[in-house]
PDB file of N, CA and C in Angstrom:
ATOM      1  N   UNK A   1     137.072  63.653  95.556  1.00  0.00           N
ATOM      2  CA  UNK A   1     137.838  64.842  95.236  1.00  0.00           C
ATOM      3  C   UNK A   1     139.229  64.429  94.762  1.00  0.00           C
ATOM      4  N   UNK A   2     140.188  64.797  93.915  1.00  0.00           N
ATOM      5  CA  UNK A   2     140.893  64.625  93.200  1.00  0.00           C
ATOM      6  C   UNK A   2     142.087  65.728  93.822  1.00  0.00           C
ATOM      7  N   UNK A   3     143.060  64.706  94.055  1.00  0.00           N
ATOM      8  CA  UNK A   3     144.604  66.241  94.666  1.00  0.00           C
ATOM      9  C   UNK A   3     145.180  66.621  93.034  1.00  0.00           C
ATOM     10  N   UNK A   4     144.384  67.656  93.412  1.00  0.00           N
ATOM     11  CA  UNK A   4     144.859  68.665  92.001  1.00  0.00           C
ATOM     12  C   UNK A   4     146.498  69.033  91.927  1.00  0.00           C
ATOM     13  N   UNK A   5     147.017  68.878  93.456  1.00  0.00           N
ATOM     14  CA  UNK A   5     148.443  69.657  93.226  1.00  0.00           C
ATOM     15  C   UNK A   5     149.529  68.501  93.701  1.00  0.00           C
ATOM     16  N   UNK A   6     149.301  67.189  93.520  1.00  0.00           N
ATOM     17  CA  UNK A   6     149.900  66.080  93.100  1.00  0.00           C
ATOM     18  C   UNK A   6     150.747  66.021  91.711  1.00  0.00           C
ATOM     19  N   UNK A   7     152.461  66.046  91.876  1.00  0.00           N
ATOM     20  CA  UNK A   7     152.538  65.646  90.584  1.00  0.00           C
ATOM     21  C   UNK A   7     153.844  67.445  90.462  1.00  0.00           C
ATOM     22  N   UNK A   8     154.177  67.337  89.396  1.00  0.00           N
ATOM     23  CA  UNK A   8     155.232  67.989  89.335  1.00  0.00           C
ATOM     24  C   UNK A   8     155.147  68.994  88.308  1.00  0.00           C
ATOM     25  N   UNK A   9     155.079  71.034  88.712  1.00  0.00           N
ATOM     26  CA  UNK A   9     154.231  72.109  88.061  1.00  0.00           C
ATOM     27  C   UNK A   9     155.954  72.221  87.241  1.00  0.00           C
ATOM     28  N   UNK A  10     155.653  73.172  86.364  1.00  0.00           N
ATOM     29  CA  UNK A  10     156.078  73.253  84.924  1.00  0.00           C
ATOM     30  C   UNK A  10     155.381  75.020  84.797  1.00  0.00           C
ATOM     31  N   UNK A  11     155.998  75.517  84.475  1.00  0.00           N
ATOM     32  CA  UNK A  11     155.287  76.830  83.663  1.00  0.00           C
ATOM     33  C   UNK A  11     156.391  77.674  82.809  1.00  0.00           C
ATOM     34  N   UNK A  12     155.579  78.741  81.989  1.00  0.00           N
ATOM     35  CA  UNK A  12     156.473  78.865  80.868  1.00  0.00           C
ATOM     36  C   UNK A  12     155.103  80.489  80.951  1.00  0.00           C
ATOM     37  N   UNK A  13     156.271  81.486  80.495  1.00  0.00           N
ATOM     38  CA  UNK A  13     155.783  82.629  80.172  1.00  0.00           C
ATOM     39  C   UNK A  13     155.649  83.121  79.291  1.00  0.00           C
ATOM     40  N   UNK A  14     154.895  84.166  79.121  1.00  0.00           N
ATOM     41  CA  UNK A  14     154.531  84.800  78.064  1.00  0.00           C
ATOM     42  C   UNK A  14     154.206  86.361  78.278  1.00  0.00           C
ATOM     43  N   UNK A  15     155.484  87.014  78.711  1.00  0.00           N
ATOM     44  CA  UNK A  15     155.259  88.566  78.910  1.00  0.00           C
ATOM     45  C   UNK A  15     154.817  88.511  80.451  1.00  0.00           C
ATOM     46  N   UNK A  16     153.337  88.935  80.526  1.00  0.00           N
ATOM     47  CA  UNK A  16     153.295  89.433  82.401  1.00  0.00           C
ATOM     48  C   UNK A  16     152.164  87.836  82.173  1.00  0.00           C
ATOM     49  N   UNK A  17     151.914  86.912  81.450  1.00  0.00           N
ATOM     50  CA  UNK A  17     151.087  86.179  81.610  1.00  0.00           C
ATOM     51  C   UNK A  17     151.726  84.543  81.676  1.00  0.00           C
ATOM     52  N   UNK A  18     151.527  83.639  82.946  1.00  0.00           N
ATOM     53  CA  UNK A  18     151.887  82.085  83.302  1.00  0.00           C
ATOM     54  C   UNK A  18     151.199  81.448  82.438  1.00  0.00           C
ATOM     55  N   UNK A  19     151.593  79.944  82.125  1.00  0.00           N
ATOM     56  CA  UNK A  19     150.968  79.227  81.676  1.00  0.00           C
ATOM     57  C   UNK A  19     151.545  78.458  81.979  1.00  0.00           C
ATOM     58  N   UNK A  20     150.990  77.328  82.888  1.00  0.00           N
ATOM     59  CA  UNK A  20     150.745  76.292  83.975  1.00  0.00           C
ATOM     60  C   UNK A  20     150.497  74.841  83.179  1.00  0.00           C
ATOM     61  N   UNK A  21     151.644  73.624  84.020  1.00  0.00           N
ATOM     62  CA  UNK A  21     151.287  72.560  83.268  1.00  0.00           C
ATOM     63  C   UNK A  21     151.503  71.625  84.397  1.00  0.00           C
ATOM     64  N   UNK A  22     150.793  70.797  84.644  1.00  0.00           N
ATOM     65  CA  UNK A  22     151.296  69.895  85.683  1.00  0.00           C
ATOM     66  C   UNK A  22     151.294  68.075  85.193  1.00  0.00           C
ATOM     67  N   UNK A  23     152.829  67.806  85.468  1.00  0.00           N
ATOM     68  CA  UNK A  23     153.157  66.710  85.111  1.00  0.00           C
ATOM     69  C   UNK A  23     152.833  65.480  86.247  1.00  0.00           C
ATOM     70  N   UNK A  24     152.179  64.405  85.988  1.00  0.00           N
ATOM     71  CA  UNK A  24     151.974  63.269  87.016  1.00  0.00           C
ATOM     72  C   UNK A  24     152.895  61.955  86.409  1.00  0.00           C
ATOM     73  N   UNK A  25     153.644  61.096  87.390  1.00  0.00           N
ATOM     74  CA  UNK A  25     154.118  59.961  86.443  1.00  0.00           C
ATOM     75  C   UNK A  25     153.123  58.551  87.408  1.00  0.00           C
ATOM     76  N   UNK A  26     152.811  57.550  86.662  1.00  0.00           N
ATOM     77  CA  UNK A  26     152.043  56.680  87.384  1.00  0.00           C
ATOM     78  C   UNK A  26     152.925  55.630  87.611  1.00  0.00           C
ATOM     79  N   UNK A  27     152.546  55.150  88.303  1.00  0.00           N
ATOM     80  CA  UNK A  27     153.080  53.514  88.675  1.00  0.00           C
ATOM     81  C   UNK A  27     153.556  52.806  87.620  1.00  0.00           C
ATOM     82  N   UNK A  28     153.102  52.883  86.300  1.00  0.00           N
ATOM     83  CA  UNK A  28     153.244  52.074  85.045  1.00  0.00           C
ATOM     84  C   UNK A  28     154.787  52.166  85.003  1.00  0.00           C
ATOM     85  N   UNK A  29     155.246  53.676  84.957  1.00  0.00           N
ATOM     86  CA  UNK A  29     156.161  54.540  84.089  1.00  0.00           C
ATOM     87  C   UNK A  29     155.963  55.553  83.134  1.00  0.00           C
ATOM     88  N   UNK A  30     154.333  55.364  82.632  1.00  0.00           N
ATOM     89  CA  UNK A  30     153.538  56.134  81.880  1.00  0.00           C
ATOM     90  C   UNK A  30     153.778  57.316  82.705  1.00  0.00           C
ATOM     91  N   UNK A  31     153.292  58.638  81.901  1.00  0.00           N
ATOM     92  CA  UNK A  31     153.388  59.976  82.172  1.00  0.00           C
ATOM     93  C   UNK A  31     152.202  60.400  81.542  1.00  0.00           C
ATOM     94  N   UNK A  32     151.740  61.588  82.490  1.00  0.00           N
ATOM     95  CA  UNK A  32     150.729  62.740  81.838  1.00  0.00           C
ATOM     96  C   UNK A  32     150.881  64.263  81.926  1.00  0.00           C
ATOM     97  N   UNK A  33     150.514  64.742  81.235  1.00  0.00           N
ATOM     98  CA  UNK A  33     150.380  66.278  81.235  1.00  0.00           C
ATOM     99  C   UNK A  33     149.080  66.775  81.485  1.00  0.00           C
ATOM    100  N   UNK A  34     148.851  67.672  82.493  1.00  0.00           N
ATOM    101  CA  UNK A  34     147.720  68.489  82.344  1.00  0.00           C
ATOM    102  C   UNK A  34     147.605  69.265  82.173  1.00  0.00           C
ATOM    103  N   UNK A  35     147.225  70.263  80.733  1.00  0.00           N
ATOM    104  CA  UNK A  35     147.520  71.587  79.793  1.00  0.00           C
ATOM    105  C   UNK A  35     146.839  72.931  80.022  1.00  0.00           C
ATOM    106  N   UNK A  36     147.445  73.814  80.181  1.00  0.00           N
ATOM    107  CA  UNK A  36     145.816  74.978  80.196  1.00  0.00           C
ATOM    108  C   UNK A  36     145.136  74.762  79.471  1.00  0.00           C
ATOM    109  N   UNK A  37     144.455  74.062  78.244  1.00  0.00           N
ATOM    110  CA  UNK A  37     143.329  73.920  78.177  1.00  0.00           C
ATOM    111  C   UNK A  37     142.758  72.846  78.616  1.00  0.00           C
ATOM    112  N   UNK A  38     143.147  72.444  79.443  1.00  0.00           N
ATOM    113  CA  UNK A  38     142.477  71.374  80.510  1.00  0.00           C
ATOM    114  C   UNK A  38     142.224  70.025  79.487  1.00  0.00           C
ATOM    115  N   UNK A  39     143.207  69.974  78.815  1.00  0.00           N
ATOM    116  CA  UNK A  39     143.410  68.450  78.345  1.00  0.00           C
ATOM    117  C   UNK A  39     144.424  67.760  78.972  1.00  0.00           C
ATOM    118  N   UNK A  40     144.448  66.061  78.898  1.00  0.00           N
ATOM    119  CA  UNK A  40     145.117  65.557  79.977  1.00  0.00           C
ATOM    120  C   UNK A  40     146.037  64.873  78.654  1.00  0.00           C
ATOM    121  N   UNK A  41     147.102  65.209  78.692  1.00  0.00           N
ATOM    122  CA  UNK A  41     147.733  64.462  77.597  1.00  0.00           C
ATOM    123  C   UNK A  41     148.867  63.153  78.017  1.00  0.00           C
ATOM    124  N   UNK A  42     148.788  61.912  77.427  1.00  0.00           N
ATOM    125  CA  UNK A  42     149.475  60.994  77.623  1.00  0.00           C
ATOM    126  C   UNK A  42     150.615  60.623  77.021  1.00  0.00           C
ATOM    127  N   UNK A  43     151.629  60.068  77.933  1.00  0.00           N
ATOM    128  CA  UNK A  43     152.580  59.657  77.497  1.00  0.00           C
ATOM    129  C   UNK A  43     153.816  58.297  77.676  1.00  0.00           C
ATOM    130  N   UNK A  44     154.373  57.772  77.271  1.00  0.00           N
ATOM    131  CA  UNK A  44     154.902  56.634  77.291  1.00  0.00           C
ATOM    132  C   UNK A  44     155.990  56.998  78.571  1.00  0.00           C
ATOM    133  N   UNK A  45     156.171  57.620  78.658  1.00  0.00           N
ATOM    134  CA  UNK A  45     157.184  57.689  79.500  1.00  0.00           C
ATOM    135  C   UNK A  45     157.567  59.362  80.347  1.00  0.00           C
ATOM    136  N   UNK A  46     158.001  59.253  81.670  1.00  0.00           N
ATOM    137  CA  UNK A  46     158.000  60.621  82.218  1.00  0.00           C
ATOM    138  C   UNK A  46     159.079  61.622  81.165  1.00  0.00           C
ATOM    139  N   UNK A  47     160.806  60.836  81.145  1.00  0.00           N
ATOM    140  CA  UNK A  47     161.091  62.001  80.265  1.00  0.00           C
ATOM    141  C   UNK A  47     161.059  61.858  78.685  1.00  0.00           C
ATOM    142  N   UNK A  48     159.677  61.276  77.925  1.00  0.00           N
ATOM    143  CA  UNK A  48     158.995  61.767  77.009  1.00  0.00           C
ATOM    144  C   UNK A  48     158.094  63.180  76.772  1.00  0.00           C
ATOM    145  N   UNK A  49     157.670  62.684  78.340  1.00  0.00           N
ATOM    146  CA  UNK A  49     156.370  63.861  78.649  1.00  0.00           C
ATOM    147  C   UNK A  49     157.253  65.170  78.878  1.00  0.00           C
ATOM    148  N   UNK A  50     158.677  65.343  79.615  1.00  0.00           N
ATOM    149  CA  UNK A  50     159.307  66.607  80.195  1.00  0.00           C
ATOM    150  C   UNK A  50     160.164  66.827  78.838  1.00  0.00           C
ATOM    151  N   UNK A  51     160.644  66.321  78.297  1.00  0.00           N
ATOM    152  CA  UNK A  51     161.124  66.675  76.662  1.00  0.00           C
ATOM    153  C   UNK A  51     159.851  67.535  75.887  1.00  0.00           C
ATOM    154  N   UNK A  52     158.837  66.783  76.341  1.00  0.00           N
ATOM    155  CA  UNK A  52     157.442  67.920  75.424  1.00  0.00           C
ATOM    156  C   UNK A  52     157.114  69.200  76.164  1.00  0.00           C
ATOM    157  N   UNK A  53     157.141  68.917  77.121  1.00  0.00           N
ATOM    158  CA  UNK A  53     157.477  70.478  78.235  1.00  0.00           C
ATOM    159  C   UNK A  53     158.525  71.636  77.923  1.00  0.00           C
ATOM    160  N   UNK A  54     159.764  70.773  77.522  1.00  0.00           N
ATOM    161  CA  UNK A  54     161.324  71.537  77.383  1.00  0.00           C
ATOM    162  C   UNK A  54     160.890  72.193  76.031  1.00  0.00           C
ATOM    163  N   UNK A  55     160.362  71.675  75.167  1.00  0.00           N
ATOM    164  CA  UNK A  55     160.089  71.874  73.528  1.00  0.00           C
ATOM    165  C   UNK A  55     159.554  73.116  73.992  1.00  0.00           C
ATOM    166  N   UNK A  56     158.302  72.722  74.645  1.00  0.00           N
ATOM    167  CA  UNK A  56     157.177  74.399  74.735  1.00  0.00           C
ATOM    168  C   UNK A  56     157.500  75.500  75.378  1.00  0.00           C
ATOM    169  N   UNK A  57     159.265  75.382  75.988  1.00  0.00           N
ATOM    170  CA  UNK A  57     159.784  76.320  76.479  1.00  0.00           C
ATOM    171  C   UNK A  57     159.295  76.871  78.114  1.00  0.00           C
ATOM    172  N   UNK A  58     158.590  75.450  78.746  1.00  0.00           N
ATOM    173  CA  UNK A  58     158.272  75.472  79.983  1.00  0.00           C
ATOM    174  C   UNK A  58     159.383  75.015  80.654  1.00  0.00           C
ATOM    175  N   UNK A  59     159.543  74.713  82.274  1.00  0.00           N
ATOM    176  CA  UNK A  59     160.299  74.785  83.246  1.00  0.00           C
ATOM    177  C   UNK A  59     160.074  74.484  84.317  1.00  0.00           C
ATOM    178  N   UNK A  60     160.567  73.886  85.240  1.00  0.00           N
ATOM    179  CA  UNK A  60     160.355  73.083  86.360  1.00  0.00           C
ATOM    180  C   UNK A  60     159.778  74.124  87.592  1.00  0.00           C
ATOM    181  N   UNK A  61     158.531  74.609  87.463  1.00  0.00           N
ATOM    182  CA  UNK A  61     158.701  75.875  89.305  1.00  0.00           C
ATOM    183  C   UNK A  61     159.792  74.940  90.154  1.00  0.00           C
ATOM    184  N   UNK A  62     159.820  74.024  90.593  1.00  0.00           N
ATOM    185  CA  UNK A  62     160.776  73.841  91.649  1.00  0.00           C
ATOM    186  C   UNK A  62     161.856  74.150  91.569  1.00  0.00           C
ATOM    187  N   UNK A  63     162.319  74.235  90.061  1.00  0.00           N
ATOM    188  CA  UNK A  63     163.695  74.185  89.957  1.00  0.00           C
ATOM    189  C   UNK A  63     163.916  75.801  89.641  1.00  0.00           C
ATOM    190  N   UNK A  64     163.479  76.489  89.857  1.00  0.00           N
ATOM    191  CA  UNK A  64     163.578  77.725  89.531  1.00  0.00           C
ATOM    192  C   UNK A  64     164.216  78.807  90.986  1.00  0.00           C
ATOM    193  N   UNK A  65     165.451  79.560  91.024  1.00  0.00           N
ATOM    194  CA  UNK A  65     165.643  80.293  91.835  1.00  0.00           C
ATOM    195  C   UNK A  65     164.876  81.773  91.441  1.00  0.00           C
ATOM    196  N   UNK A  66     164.827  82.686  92.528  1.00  0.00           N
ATOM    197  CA  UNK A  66     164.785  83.818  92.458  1.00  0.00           C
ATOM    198  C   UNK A  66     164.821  84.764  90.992  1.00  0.00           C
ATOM    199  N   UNK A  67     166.516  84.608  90.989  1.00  0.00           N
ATOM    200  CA  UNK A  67     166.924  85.239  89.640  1.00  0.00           C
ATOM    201  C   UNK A  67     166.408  84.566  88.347  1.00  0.00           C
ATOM    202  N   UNK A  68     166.031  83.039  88.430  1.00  0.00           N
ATOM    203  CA  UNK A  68     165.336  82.923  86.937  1.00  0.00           C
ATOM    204  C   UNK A  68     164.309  82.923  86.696  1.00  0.00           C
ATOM    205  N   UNK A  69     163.327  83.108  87.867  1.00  0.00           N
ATOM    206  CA  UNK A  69     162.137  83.714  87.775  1.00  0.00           C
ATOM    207  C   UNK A  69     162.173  84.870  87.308  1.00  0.00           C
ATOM    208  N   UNK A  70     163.237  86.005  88.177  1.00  0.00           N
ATOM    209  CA  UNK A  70     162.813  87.362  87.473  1.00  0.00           C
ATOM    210  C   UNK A  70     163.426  87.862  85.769  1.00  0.00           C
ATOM    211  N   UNK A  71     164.134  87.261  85.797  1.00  0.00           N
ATOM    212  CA  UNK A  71     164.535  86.584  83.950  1.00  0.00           C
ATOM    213  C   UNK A  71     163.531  86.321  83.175  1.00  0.00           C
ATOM    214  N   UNK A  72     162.413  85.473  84.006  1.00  0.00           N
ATOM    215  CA  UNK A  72     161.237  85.148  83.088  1.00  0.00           C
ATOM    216  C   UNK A  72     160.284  86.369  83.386  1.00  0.00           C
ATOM    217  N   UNK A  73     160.194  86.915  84.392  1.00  0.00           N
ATOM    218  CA  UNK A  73     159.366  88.078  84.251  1.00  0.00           C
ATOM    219  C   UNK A  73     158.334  88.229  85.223  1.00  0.00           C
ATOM    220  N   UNK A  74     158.779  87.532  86.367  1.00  0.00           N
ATOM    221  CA  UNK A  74     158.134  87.285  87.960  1.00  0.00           C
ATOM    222  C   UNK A  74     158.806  87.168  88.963  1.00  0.00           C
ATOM    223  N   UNK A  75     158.541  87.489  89.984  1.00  0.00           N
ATOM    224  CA  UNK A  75     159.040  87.096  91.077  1.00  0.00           C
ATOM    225  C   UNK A  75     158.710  85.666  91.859  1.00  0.00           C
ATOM    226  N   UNK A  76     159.227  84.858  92.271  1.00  0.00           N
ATOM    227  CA  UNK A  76     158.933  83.633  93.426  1.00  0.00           C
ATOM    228  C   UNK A  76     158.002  83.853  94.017  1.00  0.00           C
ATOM    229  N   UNK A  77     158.072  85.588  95.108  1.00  0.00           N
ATOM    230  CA  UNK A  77     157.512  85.668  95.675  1.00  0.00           C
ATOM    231  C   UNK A  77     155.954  86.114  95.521  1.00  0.00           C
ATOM    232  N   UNK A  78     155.653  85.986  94.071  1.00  0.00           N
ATOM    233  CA  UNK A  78     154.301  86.604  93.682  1.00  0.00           C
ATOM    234  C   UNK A  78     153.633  85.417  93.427  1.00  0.00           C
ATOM    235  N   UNK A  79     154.312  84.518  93.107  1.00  0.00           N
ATOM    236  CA  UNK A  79     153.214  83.085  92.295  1.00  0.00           C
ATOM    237  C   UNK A  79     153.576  81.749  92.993  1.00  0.00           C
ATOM    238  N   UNK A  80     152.347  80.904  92.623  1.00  0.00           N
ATOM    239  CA  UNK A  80     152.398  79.755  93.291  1.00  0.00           C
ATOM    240  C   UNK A  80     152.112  78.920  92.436  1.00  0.00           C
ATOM    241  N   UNK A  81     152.042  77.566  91.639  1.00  0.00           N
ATOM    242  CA  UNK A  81     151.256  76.892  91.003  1.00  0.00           C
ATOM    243  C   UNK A  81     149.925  77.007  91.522  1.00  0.00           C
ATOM    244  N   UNK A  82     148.338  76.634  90.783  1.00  0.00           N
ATOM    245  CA  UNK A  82     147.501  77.081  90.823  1.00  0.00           C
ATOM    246  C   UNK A  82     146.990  75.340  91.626  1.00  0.00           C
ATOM    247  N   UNK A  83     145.656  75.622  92.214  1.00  0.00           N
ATOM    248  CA  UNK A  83     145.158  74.595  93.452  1.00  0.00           C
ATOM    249  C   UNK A  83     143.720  74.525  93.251  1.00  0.00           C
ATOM    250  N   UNK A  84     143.313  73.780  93.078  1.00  0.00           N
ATOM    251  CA  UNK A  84     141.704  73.675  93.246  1.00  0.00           C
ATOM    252  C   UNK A  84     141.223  72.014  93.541  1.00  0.00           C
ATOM    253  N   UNK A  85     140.233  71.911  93.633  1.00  0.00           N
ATOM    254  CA  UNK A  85     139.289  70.554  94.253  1.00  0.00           C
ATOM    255  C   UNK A  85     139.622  69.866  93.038  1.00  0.00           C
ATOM    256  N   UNK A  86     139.142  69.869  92.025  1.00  0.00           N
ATOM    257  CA  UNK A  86     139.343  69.303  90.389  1.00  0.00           C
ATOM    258  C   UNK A  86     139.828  69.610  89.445  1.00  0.00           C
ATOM    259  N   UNK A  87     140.508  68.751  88.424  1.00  0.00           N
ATOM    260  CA  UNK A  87     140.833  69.228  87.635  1.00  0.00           C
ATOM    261  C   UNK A  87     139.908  70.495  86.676  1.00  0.00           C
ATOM    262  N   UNK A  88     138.559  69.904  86.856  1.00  0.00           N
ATOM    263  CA  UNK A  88     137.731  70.940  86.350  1.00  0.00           C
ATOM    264  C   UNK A  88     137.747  72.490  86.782  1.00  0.00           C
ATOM    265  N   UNK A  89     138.257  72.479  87.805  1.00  0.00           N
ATOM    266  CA  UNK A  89     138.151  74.065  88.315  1.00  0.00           C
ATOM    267  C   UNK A  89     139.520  74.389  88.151  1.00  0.00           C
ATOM    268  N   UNK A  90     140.545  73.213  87.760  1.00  0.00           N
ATOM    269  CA  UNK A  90     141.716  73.754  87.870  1.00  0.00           C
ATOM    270  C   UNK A  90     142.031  74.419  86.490  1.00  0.00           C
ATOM    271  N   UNK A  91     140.847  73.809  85.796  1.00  0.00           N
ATOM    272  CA  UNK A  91     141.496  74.188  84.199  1.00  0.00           C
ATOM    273  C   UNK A  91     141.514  75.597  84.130  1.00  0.00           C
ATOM    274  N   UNK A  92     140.384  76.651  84.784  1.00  0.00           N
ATOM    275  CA  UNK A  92     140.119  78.091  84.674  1.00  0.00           C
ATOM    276  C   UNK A  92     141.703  78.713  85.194  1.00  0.00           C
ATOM    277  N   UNK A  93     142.322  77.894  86.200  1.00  0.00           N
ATOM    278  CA  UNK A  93     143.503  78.428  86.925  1.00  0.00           C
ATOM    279  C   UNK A  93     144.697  78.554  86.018  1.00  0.00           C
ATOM    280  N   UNK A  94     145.009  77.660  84.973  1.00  0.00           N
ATOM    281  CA  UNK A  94     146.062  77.238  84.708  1.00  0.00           C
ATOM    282  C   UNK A  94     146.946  78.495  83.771  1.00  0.00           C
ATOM    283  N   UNK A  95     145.671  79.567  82.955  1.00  0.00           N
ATOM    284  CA  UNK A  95     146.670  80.969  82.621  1.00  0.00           C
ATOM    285  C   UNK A  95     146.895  82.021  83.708  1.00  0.00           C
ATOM    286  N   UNK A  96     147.677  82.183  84.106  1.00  0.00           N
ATOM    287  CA  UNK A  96     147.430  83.451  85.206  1.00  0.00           C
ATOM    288  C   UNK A  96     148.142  84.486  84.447  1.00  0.00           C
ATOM    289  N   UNK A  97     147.508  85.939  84.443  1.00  0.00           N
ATOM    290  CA  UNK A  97     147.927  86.836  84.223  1.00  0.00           C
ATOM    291  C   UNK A  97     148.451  87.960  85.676  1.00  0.00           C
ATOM    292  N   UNK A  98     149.935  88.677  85.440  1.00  0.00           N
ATOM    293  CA  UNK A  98     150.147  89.226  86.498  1.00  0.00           C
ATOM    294  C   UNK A  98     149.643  90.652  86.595  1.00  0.00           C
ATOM    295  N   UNK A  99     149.492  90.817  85.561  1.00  0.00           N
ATOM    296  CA  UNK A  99     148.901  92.141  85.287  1.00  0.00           C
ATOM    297  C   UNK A  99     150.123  92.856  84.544  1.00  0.00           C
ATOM    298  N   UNK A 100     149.930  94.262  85.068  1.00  0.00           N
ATOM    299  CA  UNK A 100     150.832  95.505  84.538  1.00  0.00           C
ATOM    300  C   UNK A 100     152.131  95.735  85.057  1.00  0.00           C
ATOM    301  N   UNK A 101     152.996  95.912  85.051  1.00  0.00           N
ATOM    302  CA  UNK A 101     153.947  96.526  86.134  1.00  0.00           C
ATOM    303  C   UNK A 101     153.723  97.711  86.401  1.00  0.00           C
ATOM    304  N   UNK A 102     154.500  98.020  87.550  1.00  0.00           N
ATOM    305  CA  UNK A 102     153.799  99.515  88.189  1.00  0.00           C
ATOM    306  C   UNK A 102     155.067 100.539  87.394  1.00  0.00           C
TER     307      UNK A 102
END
């Protein structure tokens, strides 16, 4: 089994809908991305890989307070990065939609 939630989440919005990226750096110095469409993309270096993150207008969840979550159009308290056994099941996770507002 594979720790799916190893590694450092990233997401970037789109109206009431997440889109989830999770960054791993290895031992090398090498870096990867793992994309909602469940491709694993490689890279020479970690801030190569978070410069390609910054480009796509994604963002660190950790580094995110309250107020710039709800800037982006969520609350903290509604979302989590997404968790599963494999990357394979994680790939279905990685758009979340919040729905409607009330």
């Amino acid at each position: 089994m594979n720790d799916t939630t190893a590694g450092q989440w990233y997401v970037a919005s789109l109206g009431r809908t997440l889109v989830w990226a999770r960054l791993r750096v290895r031992d090398a110095g090498t870096a990867e991305i793992f994309d909602s469409d469940g491709n694993t993309l490689s890279y020479d270096s970690d801030d190569t890989a978070r410069a390609a993150l910054f480009d796509a207008e994604f963002v660190a969840f950790d580094g995110l307070d309250e107020d710039d979550a709800l800037a982006r159009g969520f609350s903290l308290a509604e979302v989590s990065p997404p968790q599963a056994d494999n990357d394979a099941a994680l790939r279905g996770l990685m758009v979340q939609s919040l729905g409607a507002r009330a």
